[in-house]
Protein backbone atom coordinates (compact mmCIF):
# COMPACT_ATOMS: atom_id res chain seq x y z
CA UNK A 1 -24.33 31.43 -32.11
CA UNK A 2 -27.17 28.89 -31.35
CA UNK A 3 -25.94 25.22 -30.16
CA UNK A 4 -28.56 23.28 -31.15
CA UNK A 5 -28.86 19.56 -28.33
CA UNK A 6 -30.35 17.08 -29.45
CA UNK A 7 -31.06 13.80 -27.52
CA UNK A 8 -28.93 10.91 -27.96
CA UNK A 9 -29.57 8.61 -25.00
CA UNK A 10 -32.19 6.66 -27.06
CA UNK A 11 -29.95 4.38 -29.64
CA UNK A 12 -32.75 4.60 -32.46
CA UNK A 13 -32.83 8.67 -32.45
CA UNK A 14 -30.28 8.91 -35.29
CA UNK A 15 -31.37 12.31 -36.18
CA UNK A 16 -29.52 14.02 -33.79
CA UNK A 17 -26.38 11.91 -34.90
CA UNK A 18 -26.71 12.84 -38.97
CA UNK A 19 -27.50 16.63 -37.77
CA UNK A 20 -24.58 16.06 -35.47
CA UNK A 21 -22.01 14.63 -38.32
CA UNK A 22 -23.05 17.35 -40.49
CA UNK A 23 -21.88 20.12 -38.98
CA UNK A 24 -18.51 18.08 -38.03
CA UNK A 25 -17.85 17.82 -42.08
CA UNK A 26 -19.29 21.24 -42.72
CA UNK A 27 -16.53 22.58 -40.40
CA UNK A 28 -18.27 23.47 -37.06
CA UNK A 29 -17.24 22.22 -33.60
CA UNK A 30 -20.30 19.85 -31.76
CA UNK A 31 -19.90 18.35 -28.30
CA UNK A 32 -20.43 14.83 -27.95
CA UNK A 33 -20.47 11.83 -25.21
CA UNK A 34 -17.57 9.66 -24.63
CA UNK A 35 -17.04 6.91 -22.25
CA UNK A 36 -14.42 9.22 -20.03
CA UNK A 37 -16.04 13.06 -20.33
CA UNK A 38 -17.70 14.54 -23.04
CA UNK A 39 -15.19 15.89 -25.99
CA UNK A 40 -15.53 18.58 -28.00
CA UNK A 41 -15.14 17.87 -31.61
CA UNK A 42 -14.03 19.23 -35.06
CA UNK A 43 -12.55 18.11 -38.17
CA UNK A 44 -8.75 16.97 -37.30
CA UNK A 45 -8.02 17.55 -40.99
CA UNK A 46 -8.80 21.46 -41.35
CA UNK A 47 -6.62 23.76 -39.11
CA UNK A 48 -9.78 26.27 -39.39
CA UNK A 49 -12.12 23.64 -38.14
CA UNK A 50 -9.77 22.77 -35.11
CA UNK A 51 -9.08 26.96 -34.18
CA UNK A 52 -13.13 27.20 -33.37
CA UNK A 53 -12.46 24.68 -30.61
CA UNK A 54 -9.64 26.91 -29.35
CA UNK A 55 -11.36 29.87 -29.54
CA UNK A 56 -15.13 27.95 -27.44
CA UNK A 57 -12.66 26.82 -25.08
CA UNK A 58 -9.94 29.79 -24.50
CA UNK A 59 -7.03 26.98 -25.35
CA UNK A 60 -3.55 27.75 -25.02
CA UNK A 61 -2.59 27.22 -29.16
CA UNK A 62 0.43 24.66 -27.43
CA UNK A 63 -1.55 22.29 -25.60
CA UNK A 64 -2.00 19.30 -28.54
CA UNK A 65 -5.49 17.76 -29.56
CA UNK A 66 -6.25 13.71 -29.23
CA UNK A 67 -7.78 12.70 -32.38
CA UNK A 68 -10.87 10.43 -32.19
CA UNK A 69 -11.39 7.61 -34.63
CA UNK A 70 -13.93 4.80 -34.75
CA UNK A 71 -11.58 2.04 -35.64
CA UNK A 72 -7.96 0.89 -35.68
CA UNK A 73 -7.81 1.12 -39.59
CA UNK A 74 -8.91 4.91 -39.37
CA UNK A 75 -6.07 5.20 -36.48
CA UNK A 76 -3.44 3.57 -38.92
CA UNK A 77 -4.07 6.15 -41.44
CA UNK A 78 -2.85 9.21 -39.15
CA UNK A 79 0.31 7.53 -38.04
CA UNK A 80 3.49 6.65 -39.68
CA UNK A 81 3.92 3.32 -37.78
CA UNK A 82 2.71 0.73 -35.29
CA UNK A 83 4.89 -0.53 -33.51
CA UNK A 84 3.66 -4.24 -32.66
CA UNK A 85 3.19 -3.61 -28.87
CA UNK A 86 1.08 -1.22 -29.94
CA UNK A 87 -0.97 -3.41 -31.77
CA UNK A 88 -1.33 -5.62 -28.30
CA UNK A 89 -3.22 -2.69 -26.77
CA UNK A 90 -5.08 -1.64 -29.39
CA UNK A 91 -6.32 -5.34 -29.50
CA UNK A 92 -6.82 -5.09 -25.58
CA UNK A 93 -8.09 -1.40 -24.81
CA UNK A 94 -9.18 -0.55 -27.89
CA UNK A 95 -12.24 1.07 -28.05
CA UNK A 96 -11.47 2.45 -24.62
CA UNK A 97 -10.01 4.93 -22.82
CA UNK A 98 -6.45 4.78 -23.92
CA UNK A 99 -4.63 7.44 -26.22
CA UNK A 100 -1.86 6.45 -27.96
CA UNK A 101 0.91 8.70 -28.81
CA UNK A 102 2.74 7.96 -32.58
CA UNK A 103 4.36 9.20 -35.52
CA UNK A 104 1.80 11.38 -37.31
CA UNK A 105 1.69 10.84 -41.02
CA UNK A 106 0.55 14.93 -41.66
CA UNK A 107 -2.87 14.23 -41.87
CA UNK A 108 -3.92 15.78 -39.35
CA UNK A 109 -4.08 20.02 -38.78
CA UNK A 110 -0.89 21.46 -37.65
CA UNK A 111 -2.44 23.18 -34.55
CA UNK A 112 -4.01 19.58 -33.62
CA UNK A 113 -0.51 18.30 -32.48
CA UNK A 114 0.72 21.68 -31.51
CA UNK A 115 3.14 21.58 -34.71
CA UNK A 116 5.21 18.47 -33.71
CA UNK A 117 5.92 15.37 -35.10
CA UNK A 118 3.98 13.36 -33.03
CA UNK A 119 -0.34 13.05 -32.31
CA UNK A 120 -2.11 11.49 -29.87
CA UNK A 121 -4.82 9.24 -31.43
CA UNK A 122 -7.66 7.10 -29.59
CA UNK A 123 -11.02 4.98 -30.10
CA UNK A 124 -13.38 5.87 -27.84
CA UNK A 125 -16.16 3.36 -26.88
CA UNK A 126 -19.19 4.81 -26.00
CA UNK A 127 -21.97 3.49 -28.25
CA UNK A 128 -22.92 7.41 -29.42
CA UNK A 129 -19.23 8.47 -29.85
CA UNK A 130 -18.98 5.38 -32.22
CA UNK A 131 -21.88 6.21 -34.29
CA UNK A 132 -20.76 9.91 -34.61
CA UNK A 133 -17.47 9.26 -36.15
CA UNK A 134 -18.36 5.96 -38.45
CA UNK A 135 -21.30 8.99 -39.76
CA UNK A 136 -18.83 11.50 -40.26
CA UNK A 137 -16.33 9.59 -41.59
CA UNK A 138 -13.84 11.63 -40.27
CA UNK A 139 -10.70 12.16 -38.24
CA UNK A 140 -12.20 14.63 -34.78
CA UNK A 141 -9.73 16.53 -32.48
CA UNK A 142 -11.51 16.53 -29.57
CA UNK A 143 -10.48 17.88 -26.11
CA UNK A 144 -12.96 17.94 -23.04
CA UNK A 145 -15.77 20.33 -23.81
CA UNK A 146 -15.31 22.92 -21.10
CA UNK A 147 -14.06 26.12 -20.75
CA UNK A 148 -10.01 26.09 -20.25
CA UNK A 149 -9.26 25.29 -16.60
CA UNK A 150 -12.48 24.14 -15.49
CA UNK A 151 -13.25 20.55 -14.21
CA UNK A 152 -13.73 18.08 -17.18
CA UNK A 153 -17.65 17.94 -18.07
CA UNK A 154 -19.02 14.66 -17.28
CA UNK A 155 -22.98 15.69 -18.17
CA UNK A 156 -24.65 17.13 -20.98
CA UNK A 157 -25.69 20.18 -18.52
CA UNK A 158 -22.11 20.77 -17.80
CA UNK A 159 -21.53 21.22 -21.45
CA UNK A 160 -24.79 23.81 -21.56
CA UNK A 161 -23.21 25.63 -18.73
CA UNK A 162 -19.86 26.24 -20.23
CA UNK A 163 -20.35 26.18 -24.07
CA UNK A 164 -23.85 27.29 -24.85
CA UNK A 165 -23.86 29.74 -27.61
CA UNK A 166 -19.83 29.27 -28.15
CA UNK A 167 -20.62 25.60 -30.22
CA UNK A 168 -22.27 24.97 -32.96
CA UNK A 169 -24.26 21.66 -31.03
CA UNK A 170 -24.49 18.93 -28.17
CA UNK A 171 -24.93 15.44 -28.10
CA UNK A 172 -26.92 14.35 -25.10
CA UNK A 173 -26.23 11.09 -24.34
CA UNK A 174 -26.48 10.96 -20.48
CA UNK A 175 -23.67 10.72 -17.77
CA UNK A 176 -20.36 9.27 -19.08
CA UNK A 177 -18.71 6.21 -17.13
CA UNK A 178 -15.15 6.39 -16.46
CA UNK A 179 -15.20 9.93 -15.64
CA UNK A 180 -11.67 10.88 -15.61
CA UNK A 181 -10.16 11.63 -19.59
CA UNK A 182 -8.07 9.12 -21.05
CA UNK A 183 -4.55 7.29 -19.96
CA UNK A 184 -2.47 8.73 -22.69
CA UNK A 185 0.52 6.49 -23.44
CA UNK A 186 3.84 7.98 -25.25
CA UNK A 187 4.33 4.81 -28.01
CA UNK A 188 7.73 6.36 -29.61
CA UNK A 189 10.37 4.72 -27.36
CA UNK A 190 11.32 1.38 -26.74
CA UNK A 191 9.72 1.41 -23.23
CA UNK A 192 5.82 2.98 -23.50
CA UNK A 193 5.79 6.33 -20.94
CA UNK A 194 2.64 7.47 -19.63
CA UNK A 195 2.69 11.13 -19.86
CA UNK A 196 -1.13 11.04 -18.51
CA UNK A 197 -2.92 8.55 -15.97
CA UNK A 198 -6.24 8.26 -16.67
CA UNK A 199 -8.87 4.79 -17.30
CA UNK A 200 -6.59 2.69 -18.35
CA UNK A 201 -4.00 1.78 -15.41
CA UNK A 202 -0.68 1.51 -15.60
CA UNK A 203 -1.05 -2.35 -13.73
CA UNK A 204 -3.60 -3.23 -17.03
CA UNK A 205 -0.77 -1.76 -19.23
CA UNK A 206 2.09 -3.93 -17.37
CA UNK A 207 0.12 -7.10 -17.71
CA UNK A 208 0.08 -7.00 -21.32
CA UNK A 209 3.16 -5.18 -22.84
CA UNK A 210 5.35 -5.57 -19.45
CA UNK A 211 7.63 -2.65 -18.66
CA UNK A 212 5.55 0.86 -18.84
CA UNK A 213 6.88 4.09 -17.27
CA UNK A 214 5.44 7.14 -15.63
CA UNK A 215 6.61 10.46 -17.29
CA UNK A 216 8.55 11.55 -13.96
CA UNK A 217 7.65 15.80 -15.24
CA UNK A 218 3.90 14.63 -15.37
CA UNK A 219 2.86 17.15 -12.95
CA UNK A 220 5.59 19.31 -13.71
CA UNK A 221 5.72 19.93 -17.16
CA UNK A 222 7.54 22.72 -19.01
CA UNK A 223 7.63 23.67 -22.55
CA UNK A 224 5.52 22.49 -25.52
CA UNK A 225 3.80 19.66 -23.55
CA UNK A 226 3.22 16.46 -25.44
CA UNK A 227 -0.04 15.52 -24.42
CA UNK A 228 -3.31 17.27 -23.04
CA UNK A 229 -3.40 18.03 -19.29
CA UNK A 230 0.66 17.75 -18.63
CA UNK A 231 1.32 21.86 -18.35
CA UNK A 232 -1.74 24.01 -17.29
CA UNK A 233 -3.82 24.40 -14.27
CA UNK A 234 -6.91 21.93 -15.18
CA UNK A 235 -10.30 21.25 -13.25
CA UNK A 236 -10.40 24.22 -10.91
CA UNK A 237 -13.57 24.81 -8.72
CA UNK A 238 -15.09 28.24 -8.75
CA UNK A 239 -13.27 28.59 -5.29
CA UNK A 240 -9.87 27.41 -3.67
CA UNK A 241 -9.22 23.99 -2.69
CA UNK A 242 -7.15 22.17 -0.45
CA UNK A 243 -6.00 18.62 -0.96
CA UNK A 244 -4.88 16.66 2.58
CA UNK A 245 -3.42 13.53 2.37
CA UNK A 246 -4.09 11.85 6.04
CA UNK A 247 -7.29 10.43 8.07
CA UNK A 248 -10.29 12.34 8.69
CA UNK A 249 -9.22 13.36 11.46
CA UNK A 250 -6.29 15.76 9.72
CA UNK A 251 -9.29 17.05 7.89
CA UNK A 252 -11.12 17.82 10.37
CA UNK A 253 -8.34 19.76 11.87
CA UNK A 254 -8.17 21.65 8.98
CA UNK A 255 -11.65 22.71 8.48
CA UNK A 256 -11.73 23.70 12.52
CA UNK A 257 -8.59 25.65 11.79
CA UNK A 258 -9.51 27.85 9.05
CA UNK A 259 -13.18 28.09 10.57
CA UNK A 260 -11.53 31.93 10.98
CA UNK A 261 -10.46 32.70 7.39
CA UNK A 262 -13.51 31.19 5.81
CA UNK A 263 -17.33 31.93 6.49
CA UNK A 264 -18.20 28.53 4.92
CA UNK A 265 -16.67 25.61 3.88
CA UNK A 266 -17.16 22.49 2.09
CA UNK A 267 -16.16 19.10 1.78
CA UNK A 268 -15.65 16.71 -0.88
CA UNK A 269 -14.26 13.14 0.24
CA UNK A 270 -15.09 9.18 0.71
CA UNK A 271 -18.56 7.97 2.19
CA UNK A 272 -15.99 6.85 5.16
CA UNK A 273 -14.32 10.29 5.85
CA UNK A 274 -17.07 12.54 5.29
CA UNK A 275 -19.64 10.53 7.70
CA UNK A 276 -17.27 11.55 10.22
CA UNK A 277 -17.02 15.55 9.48
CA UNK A 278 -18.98 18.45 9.81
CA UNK A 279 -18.48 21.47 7.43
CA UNK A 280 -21.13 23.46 5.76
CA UNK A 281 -21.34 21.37 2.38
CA UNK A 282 -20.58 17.64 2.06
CA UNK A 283 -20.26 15.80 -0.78
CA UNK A 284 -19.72 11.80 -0.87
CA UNK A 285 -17.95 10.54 -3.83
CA UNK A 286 -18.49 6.88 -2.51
CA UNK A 287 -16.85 4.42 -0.72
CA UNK A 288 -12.95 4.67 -0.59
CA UNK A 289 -12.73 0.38 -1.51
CA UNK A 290 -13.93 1.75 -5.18
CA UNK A 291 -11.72 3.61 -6.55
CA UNK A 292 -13.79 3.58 -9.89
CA UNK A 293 -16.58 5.27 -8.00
CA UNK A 294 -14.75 7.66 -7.01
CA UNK A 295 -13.19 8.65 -10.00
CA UNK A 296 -16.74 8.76 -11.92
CA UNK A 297 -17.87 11.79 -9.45
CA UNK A 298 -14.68 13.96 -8.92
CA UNK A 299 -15.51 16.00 -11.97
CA UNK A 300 -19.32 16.63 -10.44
CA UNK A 301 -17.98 17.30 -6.97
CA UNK A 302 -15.79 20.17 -8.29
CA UNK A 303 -18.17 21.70 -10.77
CA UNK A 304 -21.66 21.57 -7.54
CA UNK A 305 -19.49 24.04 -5.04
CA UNK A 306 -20.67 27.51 -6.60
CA UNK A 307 -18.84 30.86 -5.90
CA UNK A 308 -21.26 31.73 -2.93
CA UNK A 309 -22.19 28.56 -1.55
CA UNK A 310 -18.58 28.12 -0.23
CA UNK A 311 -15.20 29.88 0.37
CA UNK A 312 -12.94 26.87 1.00
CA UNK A 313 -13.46 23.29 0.05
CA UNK A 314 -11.25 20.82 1.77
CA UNK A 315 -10.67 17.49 -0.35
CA UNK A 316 -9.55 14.02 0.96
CA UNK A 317 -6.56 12.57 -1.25
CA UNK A 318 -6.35 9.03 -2.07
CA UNK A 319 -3.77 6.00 -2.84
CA UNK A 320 -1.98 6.88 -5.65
CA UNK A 321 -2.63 3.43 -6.92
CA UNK A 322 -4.85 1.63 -10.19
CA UNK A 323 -7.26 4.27 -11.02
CA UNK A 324 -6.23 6.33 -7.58
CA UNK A 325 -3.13 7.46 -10.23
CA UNK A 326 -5.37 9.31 -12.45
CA UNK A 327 -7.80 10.71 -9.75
CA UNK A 328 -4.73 12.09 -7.45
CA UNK A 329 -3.65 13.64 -10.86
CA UNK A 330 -6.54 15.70 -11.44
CA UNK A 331 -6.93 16.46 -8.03
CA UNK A 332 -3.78 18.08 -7.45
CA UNK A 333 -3.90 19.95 -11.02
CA UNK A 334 -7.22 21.45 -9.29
CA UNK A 335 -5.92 22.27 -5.91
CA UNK A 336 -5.09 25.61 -4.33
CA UNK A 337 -3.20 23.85 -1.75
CA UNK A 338 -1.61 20.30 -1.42
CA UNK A 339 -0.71 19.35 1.80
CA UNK A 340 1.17 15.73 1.51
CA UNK A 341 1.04 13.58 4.67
């Protein structure tokens, strides 16, 4: 199959977007930019449309869809109800990087919520994303477009690497922002229950709805999972990783340790901690006061260390706090080895 890529960085090239929104209602899966990584799209209302991202991505068939929407109208018309502190976050977050979990209605393909009675629904904000799905006109399952496992794409050329000749097209529309995937928030109980951290904090969520609780199986999930990212191994590097909690000097102990198991080794961690170690391959993901930063370059930290250029990175872990939630999340989902304080 040839993806065809067009160009959307430039607002007024809305070529790429009608091409784009034609294949989405003609059936085929396209790649596009959103605000947290880029998704990879298809029609949420045909189960045959929805099985091509499956089959690009090597899916497990139980691990449910989010379905993207422009607007909070096209997100009442998938769900049964709303309740009203759902409304209050909608109204807050809303286009942004929250997923909200609700009664589906039926509109949406069977093997987009994994064949329960519940979907996961959001409105993404980034300004191509938007014009996508108000051209389509349509309901689109998207999950990161990657291949199963691998970190979450964050570029355009990550997309190219995995996908290239498994989609039908690629929206180019430059580095995304938050670069973790959404905070998906179960909405079906009396008290809200993250079952995934992600750009939207739990803190943000607490100052506007008050009492919000952390799915206590998030990282240990069993079953038919109820959102993306709560079962399977996500966001592995091409080679093992360890995750220490502790200063850099615990990670530098590590790396002089295993100097005999492994030829070369490399290094992902703050601008503080990696300043002050030596290992074959450093990378910064900025300073450890920005959490944000650092979230915006995991997913390009895992996806640079090539089978090759390393046999062991060694990661720094951080606060499991704001943002830190999400980030610890993904690393630990991507680690070989966790080794807690």
């Amino acid at each position: 199959m040839e993806t065809k890529r067009w160009n959307a960085v430039d607002s007024g090239n809305q070529q790429g977007i009608d091409e784009a929104a034609g294949l989405l209602q003609n059936g085929e899966a396209v790649a596009f930019p959103t605000e947290t990584v880029y998704g990879l799209g298809a029609d949420a209302t045909s189960e045959t449309a929805v099985a091509k991202i499956f089959a690009a991505k090597g899916r497990p068939a139980d691990n449910p869809l989010i379905a993207h929407v422009a607007t909070k109208a096209q997100l009442q018309q998938l769900v049964s109800t709303v309740p009203t502190f759902v409304d209050k976050l909608i109204d807050t977050f809303s286009p942004g990087p929250l997923t909200y979990i609700l009664p589906s209605n039926g509109t949406c393909a069977t093997n987009v919520t994994a064949e329960q009675s519940t979907i996961g629904v959001r409105i993404p904000s980034h300004p191509v994303a938007q014009r996508l799905l108000r051209k389509c006109d349509l309901p689109i399952a998207a999950p990161s477009a990657n291949l199963s496992g691998k970190p979450s794409p964050t570029t355009a050329d990550h997309v190219w690497q995995d996908l290239n000749g498994k989609i039908a097209g690629l929206l180019d529309g430059g580095p995304t922002g938050v670069g973790v995937e959404s905070t998906v928030i179960d909405c079906t109980s009396e008290i809200p229950i993250i079952l995934r951290p992600g750009g939207v904090t739990k803190e943000q969520l607490q100052e506007v709805i008050g009492d919000v609780m952390v799915d206590p199986a998030l990282a240990n999930a069993v079953g038919r999972p109820k959102a993306p990212g709560m079962k399977y191994r996500h966001y592995a590097p091409e080679v093992p990783m360890w995750l220490i909690e502790g200063p850099a000097e615990k990670l530098a102990e590590v790396i002089a340790e295993e100097r005999e198991n492994y030829a070369k080794i490399g290094v992902i961690a703050s601008e503080e901690t990696s300043e002050r170690l030596c290992a074959d391959q450093v990378i910064s993901l900025g300073s450890k006061e920005s959490l944000t930063d650092i979230a915006a370059h995991i997913y390009d930290a895992l996806r640079t260390f090539k089978e090759g250029d390393v046999d062991l990175i060694v990661c720094e872990a951080f606060p499991e706090k704001g943002i830190g939630l999400a980030i610890m999340n993904r690393l630990k989902k991507a680690a070989s080895v966790y080794v807690p304080a």
